[in-house]
N, C-alpha and C. Protein backbone atom coordinates (compact mmCIF):
# COMPACT_ATOMS: atom_id res chain seq x y z
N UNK A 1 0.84 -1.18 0.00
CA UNK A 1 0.00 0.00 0.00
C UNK A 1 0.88 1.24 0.00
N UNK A 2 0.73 2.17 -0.70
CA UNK A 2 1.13 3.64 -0.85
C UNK A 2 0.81 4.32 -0.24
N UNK A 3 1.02 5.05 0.57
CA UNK A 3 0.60 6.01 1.45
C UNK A 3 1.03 7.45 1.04
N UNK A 4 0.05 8.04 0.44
CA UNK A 4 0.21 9.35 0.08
C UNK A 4 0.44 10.58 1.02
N UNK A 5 1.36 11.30 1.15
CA UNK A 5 0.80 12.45 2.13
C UNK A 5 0.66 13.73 2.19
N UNK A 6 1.18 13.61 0.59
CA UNK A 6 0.57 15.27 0.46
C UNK A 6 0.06 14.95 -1.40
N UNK A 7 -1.11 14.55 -1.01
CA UNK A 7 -2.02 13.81 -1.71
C UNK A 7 -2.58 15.65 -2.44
N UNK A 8 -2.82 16.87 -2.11
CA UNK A 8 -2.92 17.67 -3.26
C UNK A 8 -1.81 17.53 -4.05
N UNK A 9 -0.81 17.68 -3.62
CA UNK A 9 0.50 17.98 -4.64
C UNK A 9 0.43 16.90 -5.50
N UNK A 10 0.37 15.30 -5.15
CA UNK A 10 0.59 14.33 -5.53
C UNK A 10 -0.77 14.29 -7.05
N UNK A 11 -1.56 14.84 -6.66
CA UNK A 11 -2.95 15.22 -7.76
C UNK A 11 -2.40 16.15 -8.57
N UNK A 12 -1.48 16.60 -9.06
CA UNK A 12 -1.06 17.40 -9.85
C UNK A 12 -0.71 18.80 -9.39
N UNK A 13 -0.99 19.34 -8.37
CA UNK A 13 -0.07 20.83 -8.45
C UNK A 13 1.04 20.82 -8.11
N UNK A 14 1.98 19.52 -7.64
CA UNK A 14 3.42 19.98 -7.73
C UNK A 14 3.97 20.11 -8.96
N UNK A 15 3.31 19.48 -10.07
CA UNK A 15 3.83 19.56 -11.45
C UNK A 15 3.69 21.25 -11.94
N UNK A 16 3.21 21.86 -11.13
CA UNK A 16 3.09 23.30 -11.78
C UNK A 16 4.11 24.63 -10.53
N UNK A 17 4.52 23.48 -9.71
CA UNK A 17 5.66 24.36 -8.95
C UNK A 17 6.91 24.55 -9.33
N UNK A 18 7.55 25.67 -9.93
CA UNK A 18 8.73 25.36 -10.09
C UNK A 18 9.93 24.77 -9.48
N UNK A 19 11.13 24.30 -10.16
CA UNK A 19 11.81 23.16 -9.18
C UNK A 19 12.23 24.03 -7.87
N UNK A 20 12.29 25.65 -7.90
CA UNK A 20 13.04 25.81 -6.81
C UNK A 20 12.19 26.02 -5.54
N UNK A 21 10.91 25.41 -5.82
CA UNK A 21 9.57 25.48 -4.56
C UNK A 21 10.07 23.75 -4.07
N UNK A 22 9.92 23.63 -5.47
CA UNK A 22 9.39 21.67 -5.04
C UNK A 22 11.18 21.11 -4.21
N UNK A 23 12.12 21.58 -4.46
CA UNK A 23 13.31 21.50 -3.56
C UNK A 23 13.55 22.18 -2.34
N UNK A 24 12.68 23.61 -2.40
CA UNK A 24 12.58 23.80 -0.86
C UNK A 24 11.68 23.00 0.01
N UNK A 25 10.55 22.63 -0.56
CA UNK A 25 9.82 21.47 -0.13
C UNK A 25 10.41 20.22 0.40
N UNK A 26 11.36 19.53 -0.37
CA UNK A 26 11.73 18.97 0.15
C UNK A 26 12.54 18.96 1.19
N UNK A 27 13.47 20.11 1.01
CA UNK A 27 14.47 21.13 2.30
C UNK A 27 13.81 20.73 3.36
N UNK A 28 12.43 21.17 3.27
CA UNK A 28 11.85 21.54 4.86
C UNK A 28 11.66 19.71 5.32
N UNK A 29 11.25 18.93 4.41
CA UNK A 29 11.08 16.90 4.91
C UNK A 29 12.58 17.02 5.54
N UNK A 30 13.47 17.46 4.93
CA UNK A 30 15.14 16.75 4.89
C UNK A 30 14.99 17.42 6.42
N UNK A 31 14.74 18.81 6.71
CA UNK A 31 14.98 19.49 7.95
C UNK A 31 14.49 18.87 9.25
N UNK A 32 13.01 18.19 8.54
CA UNK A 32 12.26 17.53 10.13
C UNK A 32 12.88 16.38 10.32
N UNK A 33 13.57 15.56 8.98
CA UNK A 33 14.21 14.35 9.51
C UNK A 33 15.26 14.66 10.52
N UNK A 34 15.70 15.48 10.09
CA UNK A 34 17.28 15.74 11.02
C UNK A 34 16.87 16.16 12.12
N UNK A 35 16.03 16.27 12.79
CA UNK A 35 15.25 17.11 14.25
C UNK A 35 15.07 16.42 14.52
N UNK A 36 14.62 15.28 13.60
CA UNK A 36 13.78 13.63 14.84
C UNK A 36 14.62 12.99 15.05
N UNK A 37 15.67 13.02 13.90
CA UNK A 37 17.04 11.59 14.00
C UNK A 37 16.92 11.34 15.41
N UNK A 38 17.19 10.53 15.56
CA UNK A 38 17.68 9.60 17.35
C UNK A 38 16.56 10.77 18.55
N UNK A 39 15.68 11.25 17.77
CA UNK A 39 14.98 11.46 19.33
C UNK A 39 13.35 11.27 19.11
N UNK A 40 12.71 10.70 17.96
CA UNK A 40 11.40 10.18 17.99
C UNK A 40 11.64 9.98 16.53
N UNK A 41 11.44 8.02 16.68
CA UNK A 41 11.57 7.28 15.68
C UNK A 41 10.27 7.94 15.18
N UNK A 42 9.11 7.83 15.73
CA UNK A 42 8.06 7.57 14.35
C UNK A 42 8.13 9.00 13.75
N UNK A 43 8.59 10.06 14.52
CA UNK A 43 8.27 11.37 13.57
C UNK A 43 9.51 11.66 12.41
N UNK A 44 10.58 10.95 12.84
CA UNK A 44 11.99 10.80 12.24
C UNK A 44 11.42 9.73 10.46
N UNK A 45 10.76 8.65 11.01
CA UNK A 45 10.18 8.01 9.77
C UNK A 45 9.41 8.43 8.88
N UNK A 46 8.32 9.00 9.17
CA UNK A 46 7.12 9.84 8.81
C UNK A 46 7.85 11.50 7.77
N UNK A 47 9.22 11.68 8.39
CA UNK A 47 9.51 13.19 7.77
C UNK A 47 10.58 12.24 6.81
N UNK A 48 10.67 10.95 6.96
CA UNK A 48 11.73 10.42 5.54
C UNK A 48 10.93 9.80 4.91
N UNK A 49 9.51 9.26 4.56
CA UNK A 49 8.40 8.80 4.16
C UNK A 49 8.02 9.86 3.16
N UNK A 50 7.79 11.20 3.97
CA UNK A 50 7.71 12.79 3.27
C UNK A 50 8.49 12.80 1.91
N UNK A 51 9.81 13.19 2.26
CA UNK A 51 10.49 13.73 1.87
C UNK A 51 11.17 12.56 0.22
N UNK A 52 10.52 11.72 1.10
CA UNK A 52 10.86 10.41 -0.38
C UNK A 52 9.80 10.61 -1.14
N UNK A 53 8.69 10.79 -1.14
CA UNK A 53 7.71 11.27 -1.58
C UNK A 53 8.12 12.30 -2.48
N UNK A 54 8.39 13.37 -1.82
CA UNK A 54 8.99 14.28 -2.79
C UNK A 54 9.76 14.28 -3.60
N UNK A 55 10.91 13.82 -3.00
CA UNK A 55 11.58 13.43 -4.19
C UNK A 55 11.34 12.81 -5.24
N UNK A 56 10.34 11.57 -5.15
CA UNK A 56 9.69 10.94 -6.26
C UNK A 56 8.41 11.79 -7.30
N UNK A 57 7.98 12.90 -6.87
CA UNK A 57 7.08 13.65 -7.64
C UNK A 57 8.19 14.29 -8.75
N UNK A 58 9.10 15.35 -7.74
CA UNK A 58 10.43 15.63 -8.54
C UNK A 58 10.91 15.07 -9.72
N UNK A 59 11.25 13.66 -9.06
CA UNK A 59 12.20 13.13 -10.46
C UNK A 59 10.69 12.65 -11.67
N UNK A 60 9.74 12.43 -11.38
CA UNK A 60 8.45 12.41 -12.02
C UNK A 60 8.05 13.44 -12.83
N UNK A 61 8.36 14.60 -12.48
CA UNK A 61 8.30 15.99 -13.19
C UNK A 61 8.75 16.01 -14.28
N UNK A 62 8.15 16.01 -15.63
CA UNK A 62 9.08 16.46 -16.87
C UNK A 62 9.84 16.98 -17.45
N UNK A 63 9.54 18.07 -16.62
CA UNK A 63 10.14 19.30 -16.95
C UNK A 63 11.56 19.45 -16.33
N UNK A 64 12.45 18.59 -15.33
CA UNK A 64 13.07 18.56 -15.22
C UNK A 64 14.07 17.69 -15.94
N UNK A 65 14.19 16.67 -16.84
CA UNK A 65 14.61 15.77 -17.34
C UNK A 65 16.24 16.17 -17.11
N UNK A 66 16.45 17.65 -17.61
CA UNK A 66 18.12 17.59 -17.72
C UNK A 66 18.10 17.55 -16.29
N UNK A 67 17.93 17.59 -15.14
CA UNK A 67 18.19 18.06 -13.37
C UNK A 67 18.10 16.46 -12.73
N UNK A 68 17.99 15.64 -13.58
CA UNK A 68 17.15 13.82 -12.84
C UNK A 68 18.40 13.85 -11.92
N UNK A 69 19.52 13.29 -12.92
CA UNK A 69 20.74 13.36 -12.29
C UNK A 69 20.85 13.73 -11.44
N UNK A 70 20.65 14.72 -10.79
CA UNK A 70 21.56 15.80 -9.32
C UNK A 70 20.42 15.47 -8.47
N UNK A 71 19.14 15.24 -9.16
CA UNK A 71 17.81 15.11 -8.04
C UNK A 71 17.92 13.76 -7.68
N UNK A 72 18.37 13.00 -8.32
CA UNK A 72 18.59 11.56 -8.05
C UNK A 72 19.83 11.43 -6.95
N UNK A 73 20.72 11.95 -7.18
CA UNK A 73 21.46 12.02 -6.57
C UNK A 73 21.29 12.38 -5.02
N UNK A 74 21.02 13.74 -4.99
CA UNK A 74 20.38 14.16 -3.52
C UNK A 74 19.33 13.37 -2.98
N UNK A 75 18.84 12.54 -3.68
CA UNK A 75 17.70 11.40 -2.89
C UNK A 75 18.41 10.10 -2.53
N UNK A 76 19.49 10.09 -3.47
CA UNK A 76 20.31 9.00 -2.81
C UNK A 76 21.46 9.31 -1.36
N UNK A 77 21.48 10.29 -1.72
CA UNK A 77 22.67 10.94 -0.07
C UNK A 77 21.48 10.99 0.82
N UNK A 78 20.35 11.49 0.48
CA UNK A 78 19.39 11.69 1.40
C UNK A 78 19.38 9.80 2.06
N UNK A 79 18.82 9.00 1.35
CA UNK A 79 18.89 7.79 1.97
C UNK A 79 19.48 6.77 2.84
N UNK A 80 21.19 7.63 1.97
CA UNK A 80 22.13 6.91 2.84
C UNK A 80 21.63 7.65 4.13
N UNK A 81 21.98 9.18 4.39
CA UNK A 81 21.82 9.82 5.13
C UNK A 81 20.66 9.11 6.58
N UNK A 82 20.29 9.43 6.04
CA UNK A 82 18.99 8.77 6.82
C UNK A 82 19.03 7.25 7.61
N UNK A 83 19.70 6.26 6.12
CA UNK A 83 19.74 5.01 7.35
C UNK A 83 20.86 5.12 7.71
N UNK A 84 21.73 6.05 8.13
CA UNK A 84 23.18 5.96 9.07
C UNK A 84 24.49 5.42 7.87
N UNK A 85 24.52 5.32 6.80
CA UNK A 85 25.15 4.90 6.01
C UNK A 85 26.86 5.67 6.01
N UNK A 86 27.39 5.49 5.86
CA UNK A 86 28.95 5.86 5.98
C UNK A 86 29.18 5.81 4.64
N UNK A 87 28.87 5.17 3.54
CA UNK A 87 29.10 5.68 2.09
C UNK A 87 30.07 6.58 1.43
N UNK A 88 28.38 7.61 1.92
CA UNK A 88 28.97 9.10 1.46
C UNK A 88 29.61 10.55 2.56
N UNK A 89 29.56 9.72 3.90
CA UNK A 89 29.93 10.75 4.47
C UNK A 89 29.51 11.74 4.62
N UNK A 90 28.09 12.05 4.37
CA UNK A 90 26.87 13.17 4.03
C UNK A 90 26.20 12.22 5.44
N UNK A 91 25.87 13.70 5.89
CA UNK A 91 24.61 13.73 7.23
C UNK A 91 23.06 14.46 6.53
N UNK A 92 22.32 14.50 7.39
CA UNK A 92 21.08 15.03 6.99
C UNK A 92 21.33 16.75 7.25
N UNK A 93 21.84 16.88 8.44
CA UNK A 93 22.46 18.06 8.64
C UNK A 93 22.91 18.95 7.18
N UNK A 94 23.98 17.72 6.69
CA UNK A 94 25.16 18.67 5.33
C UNK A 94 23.77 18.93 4.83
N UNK A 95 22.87 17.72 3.89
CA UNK A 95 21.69 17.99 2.94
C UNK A 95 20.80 18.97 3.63
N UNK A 96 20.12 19.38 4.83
CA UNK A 96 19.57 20.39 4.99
C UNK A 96 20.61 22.22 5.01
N UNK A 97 21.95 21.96 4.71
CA UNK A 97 22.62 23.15 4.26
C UNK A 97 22.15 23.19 2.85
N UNK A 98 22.38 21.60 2.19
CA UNK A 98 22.74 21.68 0.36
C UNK A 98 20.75 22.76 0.50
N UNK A 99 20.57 22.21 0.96
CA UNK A 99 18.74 22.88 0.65
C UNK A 99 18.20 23.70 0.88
N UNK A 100 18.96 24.36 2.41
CA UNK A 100 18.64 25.91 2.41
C UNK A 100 18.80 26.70 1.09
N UNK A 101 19.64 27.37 0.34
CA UNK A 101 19.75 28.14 -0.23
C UNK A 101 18.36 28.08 -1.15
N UNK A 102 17.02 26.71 -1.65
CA UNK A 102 16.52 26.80 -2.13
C UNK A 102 15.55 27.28 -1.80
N UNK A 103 15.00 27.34 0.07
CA UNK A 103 14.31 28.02 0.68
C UNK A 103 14.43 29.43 0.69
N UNK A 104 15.17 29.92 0.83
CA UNK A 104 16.06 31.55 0.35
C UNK A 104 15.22 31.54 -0.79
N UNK A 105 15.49 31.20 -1.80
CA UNK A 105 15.25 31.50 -3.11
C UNK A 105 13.89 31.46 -3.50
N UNK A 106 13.38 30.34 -3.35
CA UNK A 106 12.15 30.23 -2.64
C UNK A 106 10.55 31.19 -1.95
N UNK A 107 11.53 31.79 -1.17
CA UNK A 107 10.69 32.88 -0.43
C UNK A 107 10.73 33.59 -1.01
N UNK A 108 12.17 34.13 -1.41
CA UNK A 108 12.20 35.77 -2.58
C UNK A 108 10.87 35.81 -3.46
N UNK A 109 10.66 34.46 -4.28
CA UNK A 109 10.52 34.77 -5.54
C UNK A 109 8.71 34.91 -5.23
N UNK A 110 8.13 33.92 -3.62
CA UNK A 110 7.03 34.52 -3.44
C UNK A 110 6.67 35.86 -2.94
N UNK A 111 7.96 36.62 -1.82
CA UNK A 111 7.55 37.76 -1.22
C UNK A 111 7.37 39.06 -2.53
């Protein structure tokens, strides 16, 4: 079973957000994971449940085709990230820096 959770977006209006909404979006999943890490499993699961989500609308998006790459990518550090992986040497921490700047950008372009 699929569990949707942001079942408007998932109905089509993230396809009409540009990427630098739909990556602060995800910024903010990557941010709550790193707040729950090691201090409440289920809300720690639930904000990497999110945020995979997102990422999967993302790389789903057409309009990104040349960006799959780097979005793929950041969903894969995100993963390691998340299950404790030593890999890449990436924390959730580093990925909520890589993602600020899209929140920045983000806000500008609504204020």
């Amino acid at each position: 079973m699929n569990i949707v959770f942001h079942k408007e977006l998932a109905e089509g209006k993230w396809f009409h957000l540009p990427l630098v909404e739909q990556l602060a979006n995800i910024g903010s999943e990557v941010g709550r994971a790193a707040m729950w890490q090691g201090k409440n499993k289920e809300r720690f699961e639930r904000a990497v449940e999110r945020a995979l989500e997102l990422f999967d609308l993302t790389l789903a998006d057409a309009r990104w085709r040349g960006r799959l790459k780097e979005i793929a990518r950041a969903r894969e550090l995100f993963c390691a990230a998340a299950l404790g992986s030593k890999e890449y040497a990436a924390t959730l921490q580093d990925l909520e820096k890589y993602f600020l700047p899209f929140a920045f950008a983000a806000r500008k372009d609504v204020a």
